[in-house]
N, C-alpha and C. Protein backbone atom coordinates (compact mmCIF):
# COMPACT_ATOMS: atom_id res chain seq x y z
N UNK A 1 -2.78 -9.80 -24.25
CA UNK A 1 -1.76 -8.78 -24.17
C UNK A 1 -1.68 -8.02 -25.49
N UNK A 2 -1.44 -6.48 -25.69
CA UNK A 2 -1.33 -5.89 -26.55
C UNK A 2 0.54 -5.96 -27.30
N UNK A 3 0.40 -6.44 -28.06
CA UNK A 3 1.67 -7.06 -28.69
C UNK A 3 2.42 -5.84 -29.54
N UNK A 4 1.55 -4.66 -29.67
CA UNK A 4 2.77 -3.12 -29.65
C UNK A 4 2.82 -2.49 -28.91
N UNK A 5 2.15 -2.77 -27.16
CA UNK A 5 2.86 -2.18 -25.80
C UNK A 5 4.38 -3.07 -25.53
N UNK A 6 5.34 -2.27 -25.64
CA UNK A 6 6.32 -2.93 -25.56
C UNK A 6 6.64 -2.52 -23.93
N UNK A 7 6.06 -1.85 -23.12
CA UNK A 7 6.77 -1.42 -21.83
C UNK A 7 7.17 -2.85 -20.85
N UNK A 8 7.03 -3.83 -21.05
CA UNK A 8 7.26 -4.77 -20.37
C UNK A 8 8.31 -5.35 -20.82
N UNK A 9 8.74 -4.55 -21.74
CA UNK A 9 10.32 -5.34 -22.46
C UNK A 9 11.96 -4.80 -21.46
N UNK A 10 11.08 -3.77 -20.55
CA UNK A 10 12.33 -2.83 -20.36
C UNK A 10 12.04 -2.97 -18.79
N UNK A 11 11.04 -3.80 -18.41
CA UNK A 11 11.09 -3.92 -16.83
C UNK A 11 12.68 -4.37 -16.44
N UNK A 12 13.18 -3.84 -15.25
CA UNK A 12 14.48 -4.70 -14.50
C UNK A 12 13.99 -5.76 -14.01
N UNK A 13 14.81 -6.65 -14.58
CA UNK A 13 14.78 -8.02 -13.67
C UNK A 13 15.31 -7.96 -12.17
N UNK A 14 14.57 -7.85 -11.34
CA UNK A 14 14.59 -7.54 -9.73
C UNK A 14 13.24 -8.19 -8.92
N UNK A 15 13.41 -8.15 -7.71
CA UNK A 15 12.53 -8.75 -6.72
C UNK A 15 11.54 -7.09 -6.11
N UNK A 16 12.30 -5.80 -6.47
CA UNK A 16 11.75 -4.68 -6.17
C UNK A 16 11.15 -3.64 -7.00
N UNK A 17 10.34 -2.62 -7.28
CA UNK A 17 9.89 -1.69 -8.29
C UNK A 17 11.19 -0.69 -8.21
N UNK A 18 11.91 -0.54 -9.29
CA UNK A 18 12.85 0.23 -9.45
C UNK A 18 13.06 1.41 -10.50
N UNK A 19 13.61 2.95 -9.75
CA UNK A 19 13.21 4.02 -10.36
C UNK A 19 14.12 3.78 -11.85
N UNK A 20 14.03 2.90 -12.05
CA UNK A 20 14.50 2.78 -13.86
C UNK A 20 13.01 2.53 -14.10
N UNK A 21 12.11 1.70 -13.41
CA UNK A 21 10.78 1.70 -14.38
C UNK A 21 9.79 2.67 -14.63
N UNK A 22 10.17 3.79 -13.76
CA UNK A 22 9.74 4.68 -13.48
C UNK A 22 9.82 5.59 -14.54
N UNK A 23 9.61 5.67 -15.89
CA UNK A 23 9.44 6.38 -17.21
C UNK A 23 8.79 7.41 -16.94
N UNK A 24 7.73 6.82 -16.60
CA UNK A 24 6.37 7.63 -16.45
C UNK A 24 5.69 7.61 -15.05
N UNK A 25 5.48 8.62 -14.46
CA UNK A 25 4.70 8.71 -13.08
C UNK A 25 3.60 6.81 -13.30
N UNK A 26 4.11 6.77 -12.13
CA UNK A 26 2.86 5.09 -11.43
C UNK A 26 2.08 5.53 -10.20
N UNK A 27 0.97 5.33 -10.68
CA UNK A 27 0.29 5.15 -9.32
C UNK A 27 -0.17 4.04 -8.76
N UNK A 28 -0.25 4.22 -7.24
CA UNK A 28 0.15 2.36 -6.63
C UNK A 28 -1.39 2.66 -5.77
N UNK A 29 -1.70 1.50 -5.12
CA UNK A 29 -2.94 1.29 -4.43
C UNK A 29 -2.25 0.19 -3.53
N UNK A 30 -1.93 1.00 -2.00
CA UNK A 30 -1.19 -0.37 -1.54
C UNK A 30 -2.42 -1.62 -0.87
N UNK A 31 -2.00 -2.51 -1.00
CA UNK A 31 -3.07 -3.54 -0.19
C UNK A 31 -2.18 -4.52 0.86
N UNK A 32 -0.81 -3.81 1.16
CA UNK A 32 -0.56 -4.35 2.28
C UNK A 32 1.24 -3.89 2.36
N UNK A 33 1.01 -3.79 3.76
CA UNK A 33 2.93 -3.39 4.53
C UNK A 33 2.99 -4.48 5.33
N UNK A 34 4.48 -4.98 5.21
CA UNK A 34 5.06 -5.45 6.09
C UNK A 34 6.41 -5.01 6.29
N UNK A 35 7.23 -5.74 7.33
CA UNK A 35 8.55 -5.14 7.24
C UNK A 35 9.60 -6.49 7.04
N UNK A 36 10.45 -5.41 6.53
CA UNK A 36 11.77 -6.52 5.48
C UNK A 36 12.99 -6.78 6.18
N UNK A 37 14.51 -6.57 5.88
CA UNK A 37 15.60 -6.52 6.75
C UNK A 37 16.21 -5.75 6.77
N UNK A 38 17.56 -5.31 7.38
CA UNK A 38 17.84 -4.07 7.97
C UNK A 38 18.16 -3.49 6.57
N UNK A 39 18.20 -3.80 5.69
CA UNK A 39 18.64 -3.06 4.14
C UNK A 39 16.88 -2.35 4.01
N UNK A 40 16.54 -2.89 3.65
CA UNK A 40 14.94 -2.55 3.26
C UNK A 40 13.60 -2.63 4.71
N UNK A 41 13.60 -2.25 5.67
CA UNK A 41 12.63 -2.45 6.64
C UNK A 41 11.32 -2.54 6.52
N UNK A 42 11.19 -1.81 5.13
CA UNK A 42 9.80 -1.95 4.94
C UNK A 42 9.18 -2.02 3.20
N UNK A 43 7.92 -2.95 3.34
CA UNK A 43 7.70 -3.77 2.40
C UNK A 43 6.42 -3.55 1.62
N UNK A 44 6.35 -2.48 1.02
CA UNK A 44 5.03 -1.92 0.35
C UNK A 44 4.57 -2.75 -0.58
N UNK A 45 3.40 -3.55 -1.06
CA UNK A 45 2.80 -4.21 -1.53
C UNK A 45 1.72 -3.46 -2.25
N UNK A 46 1.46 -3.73 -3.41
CA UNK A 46 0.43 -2.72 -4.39
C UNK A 46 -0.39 -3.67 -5.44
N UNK A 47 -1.19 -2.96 -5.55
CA UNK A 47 -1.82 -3.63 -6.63
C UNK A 47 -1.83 -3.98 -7.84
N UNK A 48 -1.66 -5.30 -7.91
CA UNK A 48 -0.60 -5.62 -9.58
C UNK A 48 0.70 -5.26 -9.18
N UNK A 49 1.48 -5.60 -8.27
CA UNK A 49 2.66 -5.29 -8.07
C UNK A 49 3.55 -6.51 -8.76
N UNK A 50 3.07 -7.68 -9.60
CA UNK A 50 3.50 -8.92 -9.79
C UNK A 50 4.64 -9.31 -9.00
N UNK A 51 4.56 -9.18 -7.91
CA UNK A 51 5.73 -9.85 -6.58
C UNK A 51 6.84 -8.66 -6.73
N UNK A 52 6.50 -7.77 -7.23
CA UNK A 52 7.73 -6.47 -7.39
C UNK A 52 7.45 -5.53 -6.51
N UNK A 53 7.38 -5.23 -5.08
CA UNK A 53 6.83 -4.58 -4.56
C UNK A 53 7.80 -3.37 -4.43
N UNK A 54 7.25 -2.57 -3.49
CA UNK A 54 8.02 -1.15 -2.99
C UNK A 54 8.48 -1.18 -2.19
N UNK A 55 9.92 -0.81 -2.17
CA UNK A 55 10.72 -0.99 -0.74
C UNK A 55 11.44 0.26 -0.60
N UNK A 56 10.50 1.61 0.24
CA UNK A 56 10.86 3.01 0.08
C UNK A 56 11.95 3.16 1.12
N UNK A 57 12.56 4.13 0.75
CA UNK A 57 14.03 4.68 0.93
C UNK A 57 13.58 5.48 2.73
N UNK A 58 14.75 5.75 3.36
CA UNK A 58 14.43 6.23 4.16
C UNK A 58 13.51 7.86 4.40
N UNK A 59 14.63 8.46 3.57
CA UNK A 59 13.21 9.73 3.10
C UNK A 59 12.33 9.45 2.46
N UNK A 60 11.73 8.50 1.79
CA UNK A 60 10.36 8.26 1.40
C UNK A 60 9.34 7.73 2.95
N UNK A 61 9.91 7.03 3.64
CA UNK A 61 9.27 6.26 5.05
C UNK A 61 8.71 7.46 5.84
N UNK A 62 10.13 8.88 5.59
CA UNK A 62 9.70 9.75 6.87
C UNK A 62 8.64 10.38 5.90
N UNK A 63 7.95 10.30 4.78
CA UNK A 63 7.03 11.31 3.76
C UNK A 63 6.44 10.41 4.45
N UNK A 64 6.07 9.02 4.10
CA UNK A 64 4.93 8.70 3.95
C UNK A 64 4.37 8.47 5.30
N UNK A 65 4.84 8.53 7.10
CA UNK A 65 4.84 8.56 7.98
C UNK A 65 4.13 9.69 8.67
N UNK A 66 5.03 11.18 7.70
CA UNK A 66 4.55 11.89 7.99
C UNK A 66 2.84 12.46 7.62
N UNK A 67 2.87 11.49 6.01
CA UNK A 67 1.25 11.89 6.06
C UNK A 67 -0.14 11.07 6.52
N UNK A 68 0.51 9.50 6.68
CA UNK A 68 0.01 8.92 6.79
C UNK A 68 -0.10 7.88 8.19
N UNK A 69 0.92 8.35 9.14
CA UNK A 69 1.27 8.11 10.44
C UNK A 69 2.37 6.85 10.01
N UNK A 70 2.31 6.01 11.61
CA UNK A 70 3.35 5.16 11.71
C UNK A 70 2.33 3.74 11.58
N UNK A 71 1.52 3.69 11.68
CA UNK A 71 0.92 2.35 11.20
C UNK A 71 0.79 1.66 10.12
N UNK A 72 1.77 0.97 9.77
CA UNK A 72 1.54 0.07 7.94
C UNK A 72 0.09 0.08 7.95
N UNK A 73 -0.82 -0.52 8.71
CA UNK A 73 -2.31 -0.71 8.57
C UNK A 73 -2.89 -0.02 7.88
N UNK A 74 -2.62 1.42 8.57
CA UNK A 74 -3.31 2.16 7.81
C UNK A 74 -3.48 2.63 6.84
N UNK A 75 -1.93 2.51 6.14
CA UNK A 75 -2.12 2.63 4.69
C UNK A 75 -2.77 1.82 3.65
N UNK A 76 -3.07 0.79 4.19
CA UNK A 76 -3.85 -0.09 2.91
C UNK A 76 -5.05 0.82 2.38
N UNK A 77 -5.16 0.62 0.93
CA UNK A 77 -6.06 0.99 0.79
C UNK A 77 -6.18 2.76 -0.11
N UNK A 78 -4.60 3.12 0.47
CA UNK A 78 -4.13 4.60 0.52
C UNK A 78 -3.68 4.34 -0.83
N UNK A 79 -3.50 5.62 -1.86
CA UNK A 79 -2.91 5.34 -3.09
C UNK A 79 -1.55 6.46 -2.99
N UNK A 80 -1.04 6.31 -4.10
CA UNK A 80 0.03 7.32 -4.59
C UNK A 80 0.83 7.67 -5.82
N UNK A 81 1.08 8.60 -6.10
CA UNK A 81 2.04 8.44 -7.18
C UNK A 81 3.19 8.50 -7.08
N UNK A 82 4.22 8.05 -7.80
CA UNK A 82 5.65 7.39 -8.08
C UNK A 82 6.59 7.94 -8.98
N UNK A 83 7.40 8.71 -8.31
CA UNK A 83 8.14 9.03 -9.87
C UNK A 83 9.65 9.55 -9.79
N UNK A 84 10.31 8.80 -10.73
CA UNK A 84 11.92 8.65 -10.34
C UNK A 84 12.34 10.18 -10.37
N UNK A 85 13.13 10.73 -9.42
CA UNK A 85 14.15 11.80 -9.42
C UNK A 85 15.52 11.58 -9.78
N UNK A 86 15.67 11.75 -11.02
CA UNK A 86 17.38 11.79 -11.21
C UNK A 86 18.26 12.44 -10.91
N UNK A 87 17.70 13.27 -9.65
CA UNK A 87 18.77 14.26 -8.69
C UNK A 87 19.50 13.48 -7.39
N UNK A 88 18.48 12.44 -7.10
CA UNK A 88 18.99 11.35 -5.81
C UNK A 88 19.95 10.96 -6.14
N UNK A 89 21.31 11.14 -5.29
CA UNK A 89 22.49 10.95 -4.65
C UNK A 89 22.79 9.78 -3.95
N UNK A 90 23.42 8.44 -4.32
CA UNK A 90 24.06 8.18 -3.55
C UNK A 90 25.32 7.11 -3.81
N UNK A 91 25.99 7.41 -2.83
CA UNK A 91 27.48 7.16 -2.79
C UNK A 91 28.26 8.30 -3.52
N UNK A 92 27.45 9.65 -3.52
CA UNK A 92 28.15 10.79 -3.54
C UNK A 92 28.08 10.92 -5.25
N UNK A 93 27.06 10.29 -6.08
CA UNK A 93 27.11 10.32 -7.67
C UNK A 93 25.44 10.37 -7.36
N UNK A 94 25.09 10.77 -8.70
CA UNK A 94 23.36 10.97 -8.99
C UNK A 94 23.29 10.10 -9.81
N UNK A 95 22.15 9.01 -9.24
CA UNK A 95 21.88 7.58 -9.76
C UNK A 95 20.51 7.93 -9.48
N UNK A 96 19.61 8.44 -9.08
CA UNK A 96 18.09 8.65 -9.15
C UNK A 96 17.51 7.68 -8.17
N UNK A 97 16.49 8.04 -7.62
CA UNK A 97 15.71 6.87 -6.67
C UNK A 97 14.10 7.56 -7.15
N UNK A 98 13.24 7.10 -6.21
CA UNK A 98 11.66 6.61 -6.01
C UNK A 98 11.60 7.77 -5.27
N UNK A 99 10.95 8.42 -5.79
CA UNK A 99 10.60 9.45 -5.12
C UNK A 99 8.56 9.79 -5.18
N UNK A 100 8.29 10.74 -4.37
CA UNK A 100 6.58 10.70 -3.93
C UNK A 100 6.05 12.29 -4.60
N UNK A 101 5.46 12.03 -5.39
CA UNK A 101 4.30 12.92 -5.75
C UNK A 101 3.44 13.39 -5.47
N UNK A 102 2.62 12.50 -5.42
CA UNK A 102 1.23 12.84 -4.51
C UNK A 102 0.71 11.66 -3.85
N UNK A 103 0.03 12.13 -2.78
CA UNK A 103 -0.54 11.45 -2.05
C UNK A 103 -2.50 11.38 -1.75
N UNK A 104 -2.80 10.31 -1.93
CA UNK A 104 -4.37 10.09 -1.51
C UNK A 104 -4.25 10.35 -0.48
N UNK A 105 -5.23 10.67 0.81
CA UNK A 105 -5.76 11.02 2.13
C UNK A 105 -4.97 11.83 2.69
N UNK A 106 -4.76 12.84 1.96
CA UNK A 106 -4.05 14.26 3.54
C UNK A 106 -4.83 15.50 2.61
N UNK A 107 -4.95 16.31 3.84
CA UNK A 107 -6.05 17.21 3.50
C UNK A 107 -5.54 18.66 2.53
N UNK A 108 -4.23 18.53 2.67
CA UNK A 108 -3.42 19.53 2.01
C UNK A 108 -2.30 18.96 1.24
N UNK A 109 -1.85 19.96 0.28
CA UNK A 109 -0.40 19.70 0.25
C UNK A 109 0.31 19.81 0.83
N UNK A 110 1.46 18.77 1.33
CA UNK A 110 2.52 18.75 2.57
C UNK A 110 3.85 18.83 1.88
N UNK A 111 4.66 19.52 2.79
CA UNK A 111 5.60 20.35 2.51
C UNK A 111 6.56 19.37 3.51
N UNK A 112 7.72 18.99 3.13
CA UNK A 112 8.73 18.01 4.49
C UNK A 112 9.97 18.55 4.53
N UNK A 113 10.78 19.30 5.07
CA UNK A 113 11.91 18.85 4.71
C UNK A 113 12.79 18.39 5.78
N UNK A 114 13.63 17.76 4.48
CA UNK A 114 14.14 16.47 4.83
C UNK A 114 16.24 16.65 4.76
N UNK A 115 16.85 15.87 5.35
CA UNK A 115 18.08 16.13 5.11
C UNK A 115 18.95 15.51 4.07
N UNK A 116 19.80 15.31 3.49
CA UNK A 116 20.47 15.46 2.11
C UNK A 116 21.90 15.16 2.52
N UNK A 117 22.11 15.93 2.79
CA UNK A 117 23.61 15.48 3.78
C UNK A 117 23.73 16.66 4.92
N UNK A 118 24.56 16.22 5.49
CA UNK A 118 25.13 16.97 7.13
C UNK A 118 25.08 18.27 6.52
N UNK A 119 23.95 18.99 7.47
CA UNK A 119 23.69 20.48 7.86
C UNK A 119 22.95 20.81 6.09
N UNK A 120 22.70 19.74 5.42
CA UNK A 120 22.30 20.46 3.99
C UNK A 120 20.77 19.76 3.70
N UNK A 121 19.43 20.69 3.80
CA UNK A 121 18.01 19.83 4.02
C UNK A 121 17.19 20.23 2.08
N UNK A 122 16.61 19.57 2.32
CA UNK A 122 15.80 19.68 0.27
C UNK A 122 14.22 19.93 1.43
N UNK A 123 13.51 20.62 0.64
CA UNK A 123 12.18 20.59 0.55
C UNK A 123 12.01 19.29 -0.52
N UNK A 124 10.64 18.76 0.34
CA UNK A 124 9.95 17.96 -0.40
C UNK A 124 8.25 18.32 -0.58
N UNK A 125 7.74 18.53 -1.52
CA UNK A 125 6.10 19.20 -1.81
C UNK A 125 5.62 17.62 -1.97
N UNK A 126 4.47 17.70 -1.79
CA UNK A 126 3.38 16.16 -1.71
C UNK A 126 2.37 16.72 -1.88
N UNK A 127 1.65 16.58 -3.50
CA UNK A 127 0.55 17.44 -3.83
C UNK A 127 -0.87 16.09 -3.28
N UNK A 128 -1.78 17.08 -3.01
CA UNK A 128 -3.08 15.64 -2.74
C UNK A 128 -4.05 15.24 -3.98
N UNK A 129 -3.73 13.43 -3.68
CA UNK A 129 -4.28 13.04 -5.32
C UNK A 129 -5.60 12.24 -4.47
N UNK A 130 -6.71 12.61 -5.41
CA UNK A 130 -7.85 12.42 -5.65
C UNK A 130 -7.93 11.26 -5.80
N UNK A 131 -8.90 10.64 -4.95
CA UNK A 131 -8.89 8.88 -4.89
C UNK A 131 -9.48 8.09 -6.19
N UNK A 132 -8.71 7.22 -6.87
CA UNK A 132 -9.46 6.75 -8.44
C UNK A 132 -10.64 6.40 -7.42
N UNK A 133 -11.24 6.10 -8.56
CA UNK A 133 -12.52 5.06 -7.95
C UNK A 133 -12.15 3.81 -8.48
N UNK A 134 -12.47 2.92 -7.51
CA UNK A 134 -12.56 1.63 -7.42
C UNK A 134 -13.23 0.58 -8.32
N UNK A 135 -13.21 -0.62 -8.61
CA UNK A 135 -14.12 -1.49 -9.57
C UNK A 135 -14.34 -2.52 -7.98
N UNK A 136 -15.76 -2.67 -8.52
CA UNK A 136 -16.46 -3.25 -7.48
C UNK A 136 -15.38 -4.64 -7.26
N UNK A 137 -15.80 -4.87 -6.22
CA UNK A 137 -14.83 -6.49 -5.47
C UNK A 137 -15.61 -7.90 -6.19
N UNK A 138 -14.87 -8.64 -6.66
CA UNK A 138 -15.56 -9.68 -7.31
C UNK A 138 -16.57 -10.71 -6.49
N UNK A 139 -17.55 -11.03 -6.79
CA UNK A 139 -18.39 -11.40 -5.88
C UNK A 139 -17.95 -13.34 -6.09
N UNK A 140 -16.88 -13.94 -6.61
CA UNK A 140 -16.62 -14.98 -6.62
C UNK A 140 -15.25 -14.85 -6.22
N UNK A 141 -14.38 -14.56 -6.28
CA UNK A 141 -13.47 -13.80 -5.22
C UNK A 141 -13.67 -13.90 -3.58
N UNK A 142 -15.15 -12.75 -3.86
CA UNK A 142 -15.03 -12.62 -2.50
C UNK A 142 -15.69 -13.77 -1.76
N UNK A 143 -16.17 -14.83 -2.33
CA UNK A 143 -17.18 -16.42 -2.12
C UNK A 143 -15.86 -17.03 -1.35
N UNK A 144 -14.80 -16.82 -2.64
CA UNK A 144 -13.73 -17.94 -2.46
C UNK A 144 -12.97 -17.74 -1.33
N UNK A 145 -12.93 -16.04 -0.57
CA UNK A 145 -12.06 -16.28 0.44
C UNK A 145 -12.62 -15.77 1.59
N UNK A 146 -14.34 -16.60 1.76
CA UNK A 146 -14.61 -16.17 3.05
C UNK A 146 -14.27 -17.13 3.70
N UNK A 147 -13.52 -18.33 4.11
CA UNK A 147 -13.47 -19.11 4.48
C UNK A 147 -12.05 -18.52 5.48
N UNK A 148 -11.03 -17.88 4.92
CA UNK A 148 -9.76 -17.11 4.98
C UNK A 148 -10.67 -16.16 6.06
N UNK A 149 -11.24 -15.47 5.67
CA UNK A 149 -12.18 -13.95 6.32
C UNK A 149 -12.52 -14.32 7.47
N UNK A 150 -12.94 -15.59 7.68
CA UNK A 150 -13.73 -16.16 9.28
C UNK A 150 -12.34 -16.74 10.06
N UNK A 151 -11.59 -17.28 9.06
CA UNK A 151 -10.40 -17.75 9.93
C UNK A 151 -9.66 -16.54 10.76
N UNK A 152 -9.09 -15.68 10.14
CA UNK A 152 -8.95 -14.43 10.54
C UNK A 152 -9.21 -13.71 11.67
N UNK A 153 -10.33 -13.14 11.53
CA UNK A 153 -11.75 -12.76 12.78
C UNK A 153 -11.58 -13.71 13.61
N UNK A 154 -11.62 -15.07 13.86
CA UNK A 154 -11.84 -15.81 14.78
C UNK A 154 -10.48 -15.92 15.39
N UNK A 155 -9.75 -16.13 14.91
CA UNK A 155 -7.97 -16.02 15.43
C UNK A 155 -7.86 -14.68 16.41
N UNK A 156 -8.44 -13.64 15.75
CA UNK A 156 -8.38 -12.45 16.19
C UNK A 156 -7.17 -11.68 16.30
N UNK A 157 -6.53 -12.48 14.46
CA UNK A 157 -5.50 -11.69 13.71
C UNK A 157 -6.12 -10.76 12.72
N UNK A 158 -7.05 -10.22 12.52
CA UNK A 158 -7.65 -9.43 12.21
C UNK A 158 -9.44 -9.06 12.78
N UNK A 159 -9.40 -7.50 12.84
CA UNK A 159 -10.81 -7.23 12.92
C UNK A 159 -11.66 -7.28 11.84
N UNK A 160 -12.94 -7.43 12.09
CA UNK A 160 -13.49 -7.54 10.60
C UNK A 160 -13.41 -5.86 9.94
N UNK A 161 -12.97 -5.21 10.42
CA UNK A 161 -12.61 -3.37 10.13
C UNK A 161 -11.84 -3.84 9.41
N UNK A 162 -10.75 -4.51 9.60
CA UNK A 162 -9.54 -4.57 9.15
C UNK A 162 -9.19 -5.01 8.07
N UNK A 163 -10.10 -6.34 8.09
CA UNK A 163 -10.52 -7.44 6.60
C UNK A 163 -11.22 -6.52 5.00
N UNK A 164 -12.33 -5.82 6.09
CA UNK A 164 -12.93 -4.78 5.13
C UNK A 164 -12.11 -3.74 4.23
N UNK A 165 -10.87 -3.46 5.31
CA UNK A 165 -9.70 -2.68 4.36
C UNK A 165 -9.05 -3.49 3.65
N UNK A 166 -8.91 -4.27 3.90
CA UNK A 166 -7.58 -4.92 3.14
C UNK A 166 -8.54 -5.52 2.16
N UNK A 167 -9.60 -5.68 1.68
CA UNK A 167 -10.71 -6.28 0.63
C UNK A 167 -10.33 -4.55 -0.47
N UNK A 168 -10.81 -3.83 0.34
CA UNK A 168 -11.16 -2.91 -0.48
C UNK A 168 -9.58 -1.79 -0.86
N UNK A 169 -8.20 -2.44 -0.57
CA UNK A 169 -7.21 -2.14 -1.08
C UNK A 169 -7.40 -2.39 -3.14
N UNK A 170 -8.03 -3.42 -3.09
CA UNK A 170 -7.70 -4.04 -4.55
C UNK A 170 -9.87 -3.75 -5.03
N UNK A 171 -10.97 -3.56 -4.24
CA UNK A 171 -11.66 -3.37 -4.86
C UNK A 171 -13.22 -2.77 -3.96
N UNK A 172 -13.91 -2.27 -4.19
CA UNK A 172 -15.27 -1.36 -3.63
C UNK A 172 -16.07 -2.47 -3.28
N UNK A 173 -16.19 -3.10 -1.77
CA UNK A 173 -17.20 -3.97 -1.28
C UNK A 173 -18.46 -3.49 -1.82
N UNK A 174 -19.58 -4.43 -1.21
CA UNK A 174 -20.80 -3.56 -1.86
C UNK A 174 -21.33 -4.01 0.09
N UNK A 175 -22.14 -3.45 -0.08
CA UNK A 175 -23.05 -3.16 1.42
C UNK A 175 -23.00 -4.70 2.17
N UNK A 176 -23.82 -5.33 1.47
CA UNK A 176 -23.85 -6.61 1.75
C UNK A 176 -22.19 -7.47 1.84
N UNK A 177 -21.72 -7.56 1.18
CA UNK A 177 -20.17 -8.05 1.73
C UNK A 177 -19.75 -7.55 2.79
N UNK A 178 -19.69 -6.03 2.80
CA UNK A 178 -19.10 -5.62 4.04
C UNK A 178 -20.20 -6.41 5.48
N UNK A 179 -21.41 -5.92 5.47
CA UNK A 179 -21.46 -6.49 6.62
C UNK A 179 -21.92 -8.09 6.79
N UNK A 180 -21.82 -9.18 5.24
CA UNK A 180 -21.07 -10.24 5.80
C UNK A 180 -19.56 -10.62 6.77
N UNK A 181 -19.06 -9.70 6.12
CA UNK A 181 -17.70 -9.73 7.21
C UNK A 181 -17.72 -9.46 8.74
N UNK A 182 -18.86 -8.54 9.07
CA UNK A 182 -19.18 -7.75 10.27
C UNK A 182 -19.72 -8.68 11.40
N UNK A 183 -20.65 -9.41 9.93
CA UNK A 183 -21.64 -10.57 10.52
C UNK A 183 -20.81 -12.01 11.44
N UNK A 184 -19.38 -12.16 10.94
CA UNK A 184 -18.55 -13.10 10.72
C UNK A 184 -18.01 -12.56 12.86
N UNK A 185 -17.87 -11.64 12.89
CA UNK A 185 -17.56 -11.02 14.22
C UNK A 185 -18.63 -11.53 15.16
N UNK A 186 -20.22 -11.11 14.93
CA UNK A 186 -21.27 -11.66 15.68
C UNK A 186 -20.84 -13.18 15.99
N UNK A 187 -20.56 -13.72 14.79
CA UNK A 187 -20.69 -15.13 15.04
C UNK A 187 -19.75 -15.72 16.05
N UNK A 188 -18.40 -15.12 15.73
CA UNK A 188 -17.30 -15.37 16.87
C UNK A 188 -17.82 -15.39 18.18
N UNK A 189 -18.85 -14.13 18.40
CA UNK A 189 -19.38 -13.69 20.25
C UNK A 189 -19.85 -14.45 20.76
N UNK A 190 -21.05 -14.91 19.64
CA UNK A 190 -21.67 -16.15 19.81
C UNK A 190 -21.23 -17.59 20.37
N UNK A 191 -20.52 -18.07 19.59
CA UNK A 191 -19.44 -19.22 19.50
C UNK A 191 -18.92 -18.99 21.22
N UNK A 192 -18.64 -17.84 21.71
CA UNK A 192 -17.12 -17.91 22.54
C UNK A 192 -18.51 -17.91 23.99
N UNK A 193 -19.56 -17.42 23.49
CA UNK A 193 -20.82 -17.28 24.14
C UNK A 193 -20.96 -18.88 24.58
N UNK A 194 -21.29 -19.36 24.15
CA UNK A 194 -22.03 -20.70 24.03
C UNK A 194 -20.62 -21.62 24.75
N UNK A 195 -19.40 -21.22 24.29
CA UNK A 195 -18.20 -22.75 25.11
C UNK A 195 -18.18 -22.04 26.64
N UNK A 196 -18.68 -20.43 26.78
CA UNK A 196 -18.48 -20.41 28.20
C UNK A 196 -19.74 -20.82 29.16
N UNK A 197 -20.97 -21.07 28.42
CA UNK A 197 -22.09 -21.54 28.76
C UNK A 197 -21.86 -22.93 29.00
N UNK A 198 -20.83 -24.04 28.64
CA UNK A 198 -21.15 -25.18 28.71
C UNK A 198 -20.11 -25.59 29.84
């Protein structure tokens, strides 16, 4: 650790990423959604999120819905940037929230608007951010959790499509990994081949 980066002195102690940490624009790489409880429904997960994940506001859900549809799935993998607005309102005082910048995968800049209060709507702009590039996927990593990868596929709680995204949320398969994973599908056909043969 660099011992005159002090930015980790001023994180909030919380279970969520909160627009106090938000100094400086973040960009996130999610590698997985789920959904939370009726306070928070939904549960953005990022890379290096150290268990602090994103739990976007209702006008952030209808942005990111709108560019990215209604499937958590599909966002893995999707990046963005992050950055607190100290104009967000609520309980009728400006306390700032999480607000969206830009977005990886939409072909334009998207324009939303959104409502604010009764009969009163804000434009929201969503400029399109250019995908970082990736650092290749660790090839002992990826040793350690093919065992997870076949369990998966074979359950047929995931496709190996699916595995392949959620690998390459956090890093760039290389040819051969990916279609070990692909390979992991054959084997299932096989398998389900052979118990109906006997």
């Amino acid at each position: 650790m660099n011992i005159n980066d002090l930015s980790d002195t001023i994180i909030a102690k919380s279970d969520q990423l909160n627009a106090d940490d938000l100094i400086n624009d973040k960009m996130i790489t999610v590698t997985n959604v789920s959904r939370g409880n009726v306070d928070n429904p939904v549960i953005v997960h990022y890379q290096n999120d150290d268990g602090r994940p994103f739990k976007p506001c209702k006008t952030v859900r209808r942005i990111l819905i709108a560019a990215w549809g209604s499937d958590g799935n599909e966002w893995i993998g999707k990046q963005a940037v992050l950055f607190c607005d100290p104009t967000v309102v609520y309980g009728g005082k400006e306390v700032g929230g999480i607000r969206i910048r830009a977005l990886s995968d939409i072909a334009k800049p998207l324009i939303v608007k959104l409502s604010v209060t009764r009969g009163k709507k804000k434009e929201h702009r969503i400029d399109v951010l250019q995908k970082q590039a990736k650092q290749p996927y660790p090839s002992d990593k990826f040793n350690a959790a093919i065992n997870a990868m076949q369990s998966s596929i074979s359950s047929g709680k995931f496709t190996p499509e699916q595995v392949i995204t959620r690998c390459e949320a956090t890093g760039e398969l290389s040819d051969q990994q990916r279609q070990t994973i692909r390979d992991m599908a054959k084997q299932v056909d096989a398998d389900n081949l052979m118990d109906d043969g006997e």
